[in-house]
Protein backbone atom coordinates (compact mmCIF):
# COMPACT_ATOMS: atom_id res chain seq x y z
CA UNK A 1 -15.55 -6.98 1.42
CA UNK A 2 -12.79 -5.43 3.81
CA UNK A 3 -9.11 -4.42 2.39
CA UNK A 4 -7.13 -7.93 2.79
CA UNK A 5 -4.56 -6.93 5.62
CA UNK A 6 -1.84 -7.30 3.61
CA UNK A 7 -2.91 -5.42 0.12
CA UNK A 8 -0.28 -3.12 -1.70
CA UNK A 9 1.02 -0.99 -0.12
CA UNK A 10 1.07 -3.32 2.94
CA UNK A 11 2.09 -6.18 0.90
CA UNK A 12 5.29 -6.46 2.53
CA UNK A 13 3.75 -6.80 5.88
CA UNK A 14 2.77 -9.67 7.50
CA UNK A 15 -1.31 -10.10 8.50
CA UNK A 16 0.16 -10.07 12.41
CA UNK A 17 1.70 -6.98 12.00
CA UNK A 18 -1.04 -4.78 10.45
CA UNK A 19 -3.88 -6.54 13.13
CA UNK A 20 -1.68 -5.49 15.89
CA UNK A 21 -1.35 -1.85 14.51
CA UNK A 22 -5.24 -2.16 14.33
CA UNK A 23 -6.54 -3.87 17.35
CA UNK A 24 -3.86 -5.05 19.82
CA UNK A 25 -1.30 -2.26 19.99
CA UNK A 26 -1.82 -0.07 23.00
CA UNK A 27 -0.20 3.09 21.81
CA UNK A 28 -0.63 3.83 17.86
CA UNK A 29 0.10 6.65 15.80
CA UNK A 30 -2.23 7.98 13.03
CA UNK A 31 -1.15 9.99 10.27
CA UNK A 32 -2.68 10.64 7.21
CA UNK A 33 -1.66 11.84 3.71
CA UNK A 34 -2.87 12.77 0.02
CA UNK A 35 -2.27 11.49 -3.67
CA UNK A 36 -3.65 13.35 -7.15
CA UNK A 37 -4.26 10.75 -9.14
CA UNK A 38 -5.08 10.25 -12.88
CA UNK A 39 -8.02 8.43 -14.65
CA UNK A 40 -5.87 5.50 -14.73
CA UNK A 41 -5.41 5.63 -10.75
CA UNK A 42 -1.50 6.43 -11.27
CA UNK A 43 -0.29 9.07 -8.67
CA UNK A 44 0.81 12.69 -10.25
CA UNK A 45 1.70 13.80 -7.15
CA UNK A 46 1.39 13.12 -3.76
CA UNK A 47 -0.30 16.52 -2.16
CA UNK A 48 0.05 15.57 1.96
CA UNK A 49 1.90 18.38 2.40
CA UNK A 50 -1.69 20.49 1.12
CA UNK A 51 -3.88 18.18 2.77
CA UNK A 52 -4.64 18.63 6.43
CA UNK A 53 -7.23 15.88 6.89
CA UNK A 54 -11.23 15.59 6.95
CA UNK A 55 -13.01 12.20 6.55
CA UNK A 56 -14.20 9.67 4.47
CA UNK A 57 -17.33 8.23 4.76
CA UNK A 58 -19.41 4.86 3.38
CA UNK A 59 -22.90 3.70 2.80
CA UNK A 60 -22.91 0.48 0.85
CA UNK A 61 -27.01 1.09 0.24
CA UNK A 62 -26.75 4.29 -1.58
CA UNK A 63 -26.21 5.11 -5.31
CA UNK A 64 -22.66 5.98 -4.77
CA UNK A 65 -21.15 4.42 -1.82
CA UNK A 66 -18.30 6.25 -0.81
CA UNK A 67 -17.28 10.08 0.20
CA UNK A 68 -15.14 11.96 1.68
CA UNK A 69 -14.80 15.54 3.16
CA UNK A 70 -11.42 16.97 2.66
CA UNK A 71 -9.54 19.77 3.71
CA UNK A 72 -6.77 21.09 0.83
CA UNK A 73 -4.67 23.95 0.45
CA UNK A 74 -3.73 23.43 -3.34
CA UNK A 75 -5.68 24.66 -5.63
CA UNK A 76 -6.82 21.71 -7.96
CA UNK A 77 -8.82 21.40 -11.54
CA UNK A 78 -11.82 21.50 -9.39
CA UNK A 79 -14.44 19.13 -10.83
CA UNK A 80 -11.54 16.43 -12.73
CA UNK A 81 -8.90 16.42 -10.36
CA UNK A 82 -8.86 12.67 -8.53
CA UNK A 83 -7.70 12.18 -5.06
CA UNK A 84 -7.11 9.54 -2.92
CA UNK A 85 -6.50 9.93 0.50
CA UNK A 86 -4.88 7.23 2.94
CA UNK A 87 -4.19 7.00 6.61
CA UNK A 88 -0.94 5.73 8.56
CA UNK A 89 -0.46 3.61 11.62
CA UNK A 90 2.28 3.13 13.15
CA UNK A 91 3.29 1.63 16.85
CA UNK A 92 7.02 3.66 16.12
CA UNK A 93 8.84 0.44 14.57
CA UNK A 94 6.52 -0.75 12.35
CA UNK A 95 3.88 1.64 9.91
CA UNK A 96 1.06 0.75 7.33
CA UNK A 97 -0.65 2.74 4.94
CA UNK A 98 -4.37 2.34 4.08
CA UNK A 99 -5.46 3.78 0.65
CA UNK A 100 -9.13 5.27 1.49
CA UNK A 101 -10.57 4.97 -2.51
CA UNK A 102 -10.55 7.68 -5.19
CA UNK A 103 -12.63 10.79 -5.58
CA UNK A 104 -13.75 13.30 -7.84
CA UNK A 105 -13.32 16.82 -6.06
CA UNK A 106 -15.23 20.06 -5.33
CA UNK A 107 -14.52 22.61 -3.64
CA UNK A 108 -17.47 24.56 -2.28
CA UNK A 109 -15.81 26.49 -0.13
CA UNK A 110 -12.49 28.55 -0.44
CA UNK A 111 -11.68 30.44 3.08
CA UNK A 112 -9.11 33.68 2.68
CA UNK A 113 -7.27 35.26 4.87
CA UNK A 114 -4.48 32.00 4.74
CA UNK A 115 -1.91 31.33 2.78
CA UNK A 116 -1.67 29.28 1.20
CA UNK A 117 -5.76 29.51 0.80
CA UNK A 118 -7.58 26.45 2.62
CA UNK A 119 -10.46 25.02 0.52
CA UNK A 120 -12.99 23.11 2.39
CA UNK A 121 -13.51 19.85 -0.50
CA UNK A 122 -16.29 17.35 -1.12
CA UNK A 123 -14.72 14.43 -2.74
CA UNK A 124 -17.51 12.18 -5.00
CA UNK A 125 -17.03 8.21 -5.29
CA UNK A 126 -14.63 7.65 -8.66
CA UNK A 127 -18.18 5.62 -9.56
CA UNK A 128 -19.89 8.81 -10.58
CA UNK A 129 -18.52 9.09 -13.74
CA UNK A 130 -21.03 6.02 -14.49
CA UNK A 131 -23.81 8.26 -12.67
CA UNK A 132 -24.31 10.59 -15.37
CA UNK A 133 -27.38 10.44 -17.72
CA UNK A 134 -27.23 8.53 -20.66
CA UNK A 135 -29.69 11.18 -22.45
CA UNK A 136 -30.07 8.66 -24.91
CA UNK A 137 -31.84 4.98 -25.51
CA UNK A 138 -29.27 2.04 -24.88
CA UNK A 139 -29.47 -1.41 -26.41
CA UNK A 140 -27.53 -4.44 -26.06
CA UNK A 141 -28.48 -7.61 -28.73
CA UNK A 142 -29.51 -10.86 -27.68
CA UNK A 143 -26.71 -13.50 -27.54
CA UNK A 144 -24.15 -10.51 -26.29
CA UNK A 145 -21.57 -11.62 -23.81
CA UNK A 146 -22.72 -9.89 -20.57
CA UNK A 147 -19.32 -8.97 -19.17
CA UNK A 148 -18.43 -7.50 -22.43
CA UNK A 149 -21.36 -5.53 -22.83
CA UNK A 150 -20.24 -4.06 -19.03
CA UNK A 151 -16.63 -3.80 -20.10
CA UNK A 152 -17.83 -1.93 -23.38
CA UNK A 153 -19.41 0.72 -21.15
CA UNK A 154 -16.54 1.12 -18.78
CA UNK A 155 -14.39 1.77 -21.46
CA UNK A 156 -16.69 4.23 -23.12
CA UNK A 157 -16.87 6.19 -19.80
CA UNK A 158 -12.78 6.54 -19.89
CA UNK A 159 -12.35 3.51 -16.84
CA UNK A 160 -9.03 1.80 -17.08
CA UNK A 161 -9.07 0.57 -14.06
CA UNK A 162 -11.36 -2.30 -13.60
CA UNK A 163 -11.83 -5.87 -12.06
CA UNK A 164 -14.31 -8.15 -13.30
CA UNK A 165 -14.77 -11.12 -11.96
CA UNK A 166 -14.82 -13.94 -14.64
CA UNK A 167 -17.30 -16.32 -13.17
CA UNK A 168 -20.11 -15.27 -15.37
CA UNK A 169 -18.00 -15.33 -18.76
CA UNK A 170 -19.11 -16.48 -21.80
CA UNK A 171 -22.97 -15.72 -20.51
CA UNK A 172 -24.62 -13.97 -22.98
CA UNK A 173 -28.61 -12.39 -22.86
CA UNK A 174 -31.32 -14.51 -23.82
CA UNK A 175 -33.03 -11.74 -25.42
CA UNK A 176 -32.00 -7.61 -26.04
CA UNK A 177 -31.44 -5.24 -23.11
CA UNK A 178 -33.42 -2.24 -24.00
CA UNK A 179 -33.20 1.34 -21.92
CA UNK A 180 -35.50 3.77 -23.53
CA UNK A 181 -34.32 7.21 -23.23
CA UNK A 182 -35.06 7.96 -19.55
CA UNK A 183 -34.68 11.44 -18.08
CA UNK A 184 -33.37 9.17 -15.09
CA UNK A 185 -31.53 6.56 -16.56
CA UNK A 186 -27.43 6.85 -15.40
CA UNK A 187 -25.25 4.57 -16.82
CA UNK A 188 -24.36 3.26 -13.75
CA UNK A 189 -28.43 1.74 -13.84
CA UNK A 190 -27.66 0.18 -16.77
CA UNK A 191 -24.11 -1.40 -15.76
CA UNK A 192 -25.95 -2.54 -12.90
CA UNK A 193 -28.92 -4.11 -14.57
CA UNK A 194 -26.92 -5.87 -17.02
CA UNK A 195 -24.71 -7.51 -14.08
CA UNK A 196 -27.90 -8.76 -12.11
CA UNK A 197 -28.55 -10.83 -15.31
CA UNK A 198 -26.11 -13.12 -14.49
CA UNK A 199 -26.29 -12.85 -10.52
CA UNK A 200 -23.44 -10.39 -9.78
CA UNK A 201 -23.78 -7.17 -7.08
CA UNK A 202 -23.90 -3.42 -8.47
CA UNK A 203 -20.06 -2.62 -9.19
CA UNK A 204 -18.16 -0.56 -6.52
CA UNK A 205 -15.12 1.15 -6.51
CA UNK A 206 -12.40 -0.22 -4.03
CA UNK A 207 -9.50 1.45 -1.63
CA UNK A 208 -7.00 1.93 -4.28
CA UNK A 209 -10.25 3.29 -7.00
CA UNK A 210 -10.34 0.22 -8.98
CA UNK A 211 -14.16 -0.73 -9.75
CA UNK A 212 -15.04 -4.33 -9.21
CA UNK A 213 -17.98 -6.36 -10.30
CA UNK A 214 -18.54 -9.69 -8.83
CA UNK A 215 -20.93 -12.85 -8.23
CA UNK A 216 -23.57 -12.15 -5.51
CA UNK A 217 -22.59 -13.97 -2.36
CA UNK A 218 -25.36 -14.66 0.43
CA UNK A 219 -23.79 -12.78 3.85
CA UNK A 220 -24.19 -15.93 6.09
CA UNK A 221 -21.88 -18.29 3.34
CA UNK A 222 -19.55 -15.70 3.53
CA UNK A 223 -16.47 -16.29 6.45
CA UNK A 224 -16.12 -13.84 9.30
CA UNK A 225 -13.64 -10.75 8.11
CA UNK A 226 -13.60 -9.13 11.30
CA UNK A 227 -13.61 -10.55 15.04
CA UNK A 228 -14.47 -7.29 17.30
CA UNK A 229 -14.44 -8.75 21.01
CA UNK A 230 -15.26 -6.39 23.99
CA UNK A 231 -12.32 -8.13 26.00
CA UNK A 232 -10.59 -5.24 27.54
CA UNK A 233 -6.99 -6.12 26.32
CA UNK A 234 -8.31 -6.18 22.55
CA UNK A 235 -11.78 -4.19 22.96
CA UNK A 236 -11.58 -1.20 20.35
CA UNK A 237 -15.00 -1.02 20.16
CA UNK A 238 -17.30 1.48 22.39
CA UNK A 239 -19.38 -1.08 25.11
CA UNK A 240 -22.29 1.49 24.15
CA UNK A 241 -24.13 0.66 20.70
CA UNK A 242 -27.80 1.91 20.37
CA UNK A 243 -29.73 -0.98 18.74
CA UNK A 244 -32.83 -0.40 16.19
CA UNK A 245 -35.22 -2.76 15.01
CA UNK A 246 -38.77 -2.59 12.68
CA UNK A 247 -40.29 -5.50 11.61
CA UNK A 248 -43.55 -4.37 11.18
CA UNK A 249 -43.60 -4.24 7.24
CA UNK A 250 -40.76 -6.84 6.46
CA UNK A 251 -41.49 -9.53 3.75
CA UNK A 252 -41.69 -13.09 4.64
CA UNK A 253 -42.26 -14.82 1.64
CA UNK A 254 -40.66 -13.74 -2.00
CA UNK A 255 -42.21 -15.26 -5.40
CA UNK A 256 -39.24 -13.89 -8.38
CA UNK A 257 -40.59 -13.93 -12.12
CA UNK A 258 -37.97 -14.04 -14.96
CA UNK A 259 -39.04 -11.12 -17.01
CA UNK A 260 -36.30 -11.18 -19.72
CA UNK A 261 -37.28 -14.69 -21.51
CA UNK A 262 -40.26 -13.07 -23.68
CA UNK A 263 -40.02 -15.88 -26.48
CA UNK A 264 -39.49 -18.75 -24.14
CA UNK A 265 -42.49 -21.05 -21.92
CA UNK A 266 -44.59 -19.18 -19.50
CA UNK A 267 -42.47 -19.05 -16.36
CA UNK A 268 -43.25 -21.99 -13.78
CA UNK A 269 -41.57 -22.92 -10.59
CA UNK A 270 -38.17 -24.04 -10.98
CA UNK A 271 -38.11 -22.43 -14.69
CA UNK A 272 -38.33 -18.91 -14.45
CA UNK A 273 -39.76 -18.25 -11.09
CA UNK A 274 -38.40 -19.07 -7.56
CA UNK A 275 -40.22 -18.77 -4.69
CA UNK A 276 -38.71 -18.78 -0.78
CA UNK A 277 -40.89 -18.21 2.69
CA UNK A 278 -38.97 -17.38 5.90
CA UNK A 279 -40.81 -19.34 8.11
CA UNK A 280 -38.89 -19.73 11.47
CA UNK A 281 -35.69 -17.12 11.06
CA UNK A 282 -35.67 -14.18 13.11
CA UNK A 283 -38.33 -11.47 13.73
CA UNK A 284 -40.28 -11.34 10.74
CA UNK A 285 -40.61 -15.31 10.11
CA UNK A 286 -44.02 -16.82 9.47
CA UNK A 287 -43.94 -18.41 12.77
CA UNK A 288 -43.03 -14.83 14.29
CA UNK A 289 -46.13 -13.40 13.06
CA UNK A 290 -48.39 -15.82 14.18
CA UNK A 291 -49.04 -17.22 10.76
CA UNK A 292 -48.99 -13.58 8.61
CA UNK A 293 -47.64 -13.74 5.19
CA UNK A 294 -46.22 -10.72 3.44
CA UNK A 295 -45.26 -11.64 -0.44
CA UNK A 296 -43.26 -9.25 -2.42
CA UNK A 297 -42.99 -9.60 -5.60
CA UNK A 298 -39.47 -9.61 -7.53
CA UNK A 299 -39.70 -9.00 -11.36
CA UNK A 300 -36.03 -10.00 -12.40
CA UNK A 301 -34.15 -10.12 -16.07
CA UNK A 302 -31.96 -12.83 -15.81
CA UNK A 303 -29.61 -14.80 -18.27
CA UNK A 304 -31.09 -18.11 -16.62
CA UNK A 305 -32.88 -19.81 -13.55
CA UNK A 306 -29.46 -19.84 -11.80
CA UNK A 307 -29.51 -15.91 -12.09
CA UNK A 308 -32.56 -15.54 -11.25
CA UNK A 309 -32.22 -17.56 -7.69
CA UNK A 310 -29.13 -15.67 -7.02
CA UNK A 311 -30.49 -12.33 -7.52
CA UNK A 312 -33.58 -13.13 -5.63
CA UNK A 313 -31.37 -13.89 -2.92
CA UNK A 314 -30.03 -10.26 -3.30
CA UNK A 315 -33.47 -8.82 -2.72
CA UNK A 316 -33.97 -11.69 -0.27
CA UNK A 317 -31.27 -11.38 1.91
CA UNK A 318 -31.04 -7.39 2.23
CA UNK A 319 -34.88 -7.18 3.19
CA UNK A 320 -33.99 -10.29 5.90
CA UNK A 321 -30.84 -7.60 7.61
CA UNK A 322 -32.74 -4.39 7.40
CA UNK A 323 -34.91 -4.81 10.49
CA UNK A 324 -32.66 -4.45 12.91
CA UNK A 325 -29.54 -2.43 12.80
CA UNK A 326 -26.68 -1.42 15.65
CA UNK A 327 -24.95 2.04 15.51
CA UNK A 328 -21.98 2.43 17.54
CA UNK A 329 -18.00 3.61 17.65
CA UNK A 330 -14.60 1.85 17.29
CA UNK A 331 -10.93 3.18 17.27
CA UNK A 332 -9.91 3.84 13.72
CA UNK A 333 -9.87 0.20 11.56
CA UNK A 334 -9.29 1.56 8.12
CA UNK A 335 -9.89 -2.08 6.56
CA UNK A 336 -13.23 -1.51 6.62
CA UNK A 337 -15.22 -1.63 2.64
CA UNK A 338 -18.51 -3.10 1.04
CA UNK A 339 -20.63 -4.84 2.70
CA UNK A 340 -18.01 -6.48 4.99
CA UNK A 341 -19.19 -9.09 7.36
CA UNK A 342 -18.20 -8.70 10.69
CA UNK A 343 -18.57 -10.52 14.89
CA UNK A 344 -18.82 -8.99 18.10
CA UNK A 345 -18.17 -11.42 20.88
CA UNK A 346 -19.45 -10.38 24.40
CA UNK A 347 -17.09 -12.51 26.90
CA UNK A 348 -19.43 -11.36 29.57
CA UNK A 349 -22.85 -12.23 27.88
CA UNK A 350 -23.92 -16.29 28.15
CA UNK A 351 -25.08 -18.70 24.83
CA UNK A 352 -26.44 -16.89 21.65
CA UNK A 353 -26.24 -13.47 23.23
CA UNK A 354 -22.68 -13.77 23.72
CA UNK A 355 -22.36 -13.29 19.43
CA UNK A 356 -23.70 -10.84 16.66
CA UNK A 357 -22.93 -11.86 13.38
CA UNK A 358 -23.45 -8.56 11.17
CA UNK A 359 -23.47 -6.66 8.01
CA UNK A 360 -21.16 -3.58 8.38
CA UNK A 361 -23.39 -1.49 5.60
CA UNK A 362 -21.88 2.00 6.66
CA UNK A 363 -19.43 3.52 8.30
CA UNK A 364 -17.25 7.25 8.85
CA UNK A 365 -13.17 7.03 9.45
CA UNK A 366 -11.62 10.58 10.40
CA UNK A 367 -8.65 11.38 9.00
CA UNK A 368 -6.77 12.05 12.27
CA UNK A 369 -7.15 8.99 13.71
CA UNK A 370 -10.18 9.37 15.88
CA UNK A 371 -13.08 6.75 16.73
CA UNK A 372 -15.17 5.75 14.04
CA UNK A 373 -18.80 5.70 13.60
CA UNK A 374 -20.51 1.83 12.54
CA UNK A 375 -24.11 1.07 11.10
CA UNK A 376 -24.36 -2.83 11.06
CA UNK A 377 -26.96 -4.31 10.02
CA UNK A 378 -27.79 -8.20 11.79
CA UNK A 379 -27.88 -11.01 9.97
């Protein structure tokens, strides 16, 4: 999901005016600035005056999806203190602001001989407060409310600041969630497992630090966010992109087993297991392989065969993108999120080639306005 062009503080811009600053404006500005921020995401005091750039980086696959690399000259509560850093745009008549997400901050490095002292600063994704052990077993009852049981945890972990989507309300768990105590198990696991059950993503944290939890929605339902074209008088994207693809061990055919519903009927298709073969899309289709089927198997606690589908289509759909991926540049589009889904059209190429219709699964904004670095994955 991209920043909608026109979220606070841009919401008294029009979407023409921030895609212009973006994409068609042939001389803009960058700028950047600074906030300290509480655990409740309000600003204590906005530091740009200490802050003299770095970058922020994404990776929608890992544990925590965002960071940043900061350069400060105030010294902070190292290890508490929240920032959230944001770039400007402006074409010299018109300016937007782009808050870059919150982050926990250390400072590994402190270099002397300034003054004020410059500390070199690795900011951590506001999620990791959920990524600390939960050095103890965790149970939630059967018939509990599955967004509460997530909101309960949120809460306990001192989050304020929180969207939950209300699609899955009033779903409850068929039977208990049990986490043993786990030397591994983080709270944000658990969060996580307990939002599957009812067919939402893992919970992220957004621009402004807010964390969101919402239904799983298949890529290729979702519309278009982003229209890069490589026609000269809107191209902002680099005409070299190095292109990557292994298909060699890619599953073709999924069979998912509800493994939650221990007092219920043995699991048959259509009621508790759901099974999909790929066999004509893309590469690693059964027609691709002359016939070869590779099964994985998904073992899935869901609150019901709906959940289960969707979350097989999770596993599904990410093992369908991961073959072939496209690194490459673009001038500095701070909309860029989760998981945003994203076109490239090639006015020069002919037919199919002329399109890519993508995953944007990571990406690395500097601070100062220069090009970005893309991984996209194809869908």
């Amino acid at each position: 999901m991209m920043q909608p062009l026109t979220a606070s503080p841009r919401d008294q811009m029009t979407a023409a005016q921030v895609r212009w600053l973006i994409q068609d404006c042939p001389a803009v500005e960058a700028g950047n600035g600074c906030e300290l921020v509480d655990q409740n995401l309000e600003t204590i005091d906005d530091i740009s005056d200490d802050f003299t750039g770095g970058t922020v980086d994404r990776r929608s696959y890992n544990t925590l999806h965002g960071s940043a690399q900061l350069a400060i000259a105030r010294t902070l509560d190292w290890g508490t203190a929240i920032v959230r850093p944001y770039l400007t745009l402006t074409d010299g008549t018109i300016s937007a602001r782009f808050n870059l997400g919150a982050y926990y901050t250390s400072r590994p490095q402190r270099r002397t001989g300034q003054d004020p002292p410059a500390h070199a600063v690795v900011g951590y994704d506001i999620l990791d407060r959920l990524n600390d052990k939960t050095g103890t077993a965790y149970a939630v009852d059967a018939g509990v409310e599955v967004l509460t049981a997530v909101e309960t945890i949120l809460r306990d972990r001192g989050y304020t600041r929180y969207i939950l989507d209300p699609a899955a309300a009033g779903k409850t768990l068929p039977s208990a969630y049990v986490s043993p105590l786990d030397d591994d198990k983080t709270w944000l696991t658990i969060v996580n497992d307990l939002l599957k059950t009812v067919g939402y993503q893992g919970v992220w944290s957004d621009w402004n630090g807010y964390l969101r939890a919402e239904p799983y929605a298949r890529p290729a339902e979702r519309p278009v966010e982003w229209l890069y074209t490589l026609d000269p008088a809107q191209a902002i994207i680099s005409p070299e992109r190095a292109y990557t693809l292994d298909t060699y061990a890619a599953p073709n055919r999924w069979v998912a087993i509800r493994a939650n519903d221990i007092d219920g009927a043995p699991p048959v298709e259509g009621a508790g297991i759901f099974t999909w073969e790929n066999q004509s899309a893309g590469p690693t289709s059964i027609d691709a392989r002359d016939g070869r089927v590779i099964t994985r198997t998904l073992r899935i606690s869901a609150a019901d065969q709906a959940a289960l589908e969707t979350q097989a289509w999770l596993d599904i759909d990410a093992d369908m993108r991961r073959p072939q991926t496209i690194t490459h540049t673009t001038g500095p589009n701070p909309l860029h999120w989760h998981f945003d889904r994203v076109a490239l059209d090639d006015p020069s190429a002919d037919g199919a080639e002329r399109w890519a219709d993508v995953l944007a699964t990571g990406w690395r904004l500097p601070l100062d306005g220069g090009d970005m670095d893309h991984e996209w994955t194809v869908l």
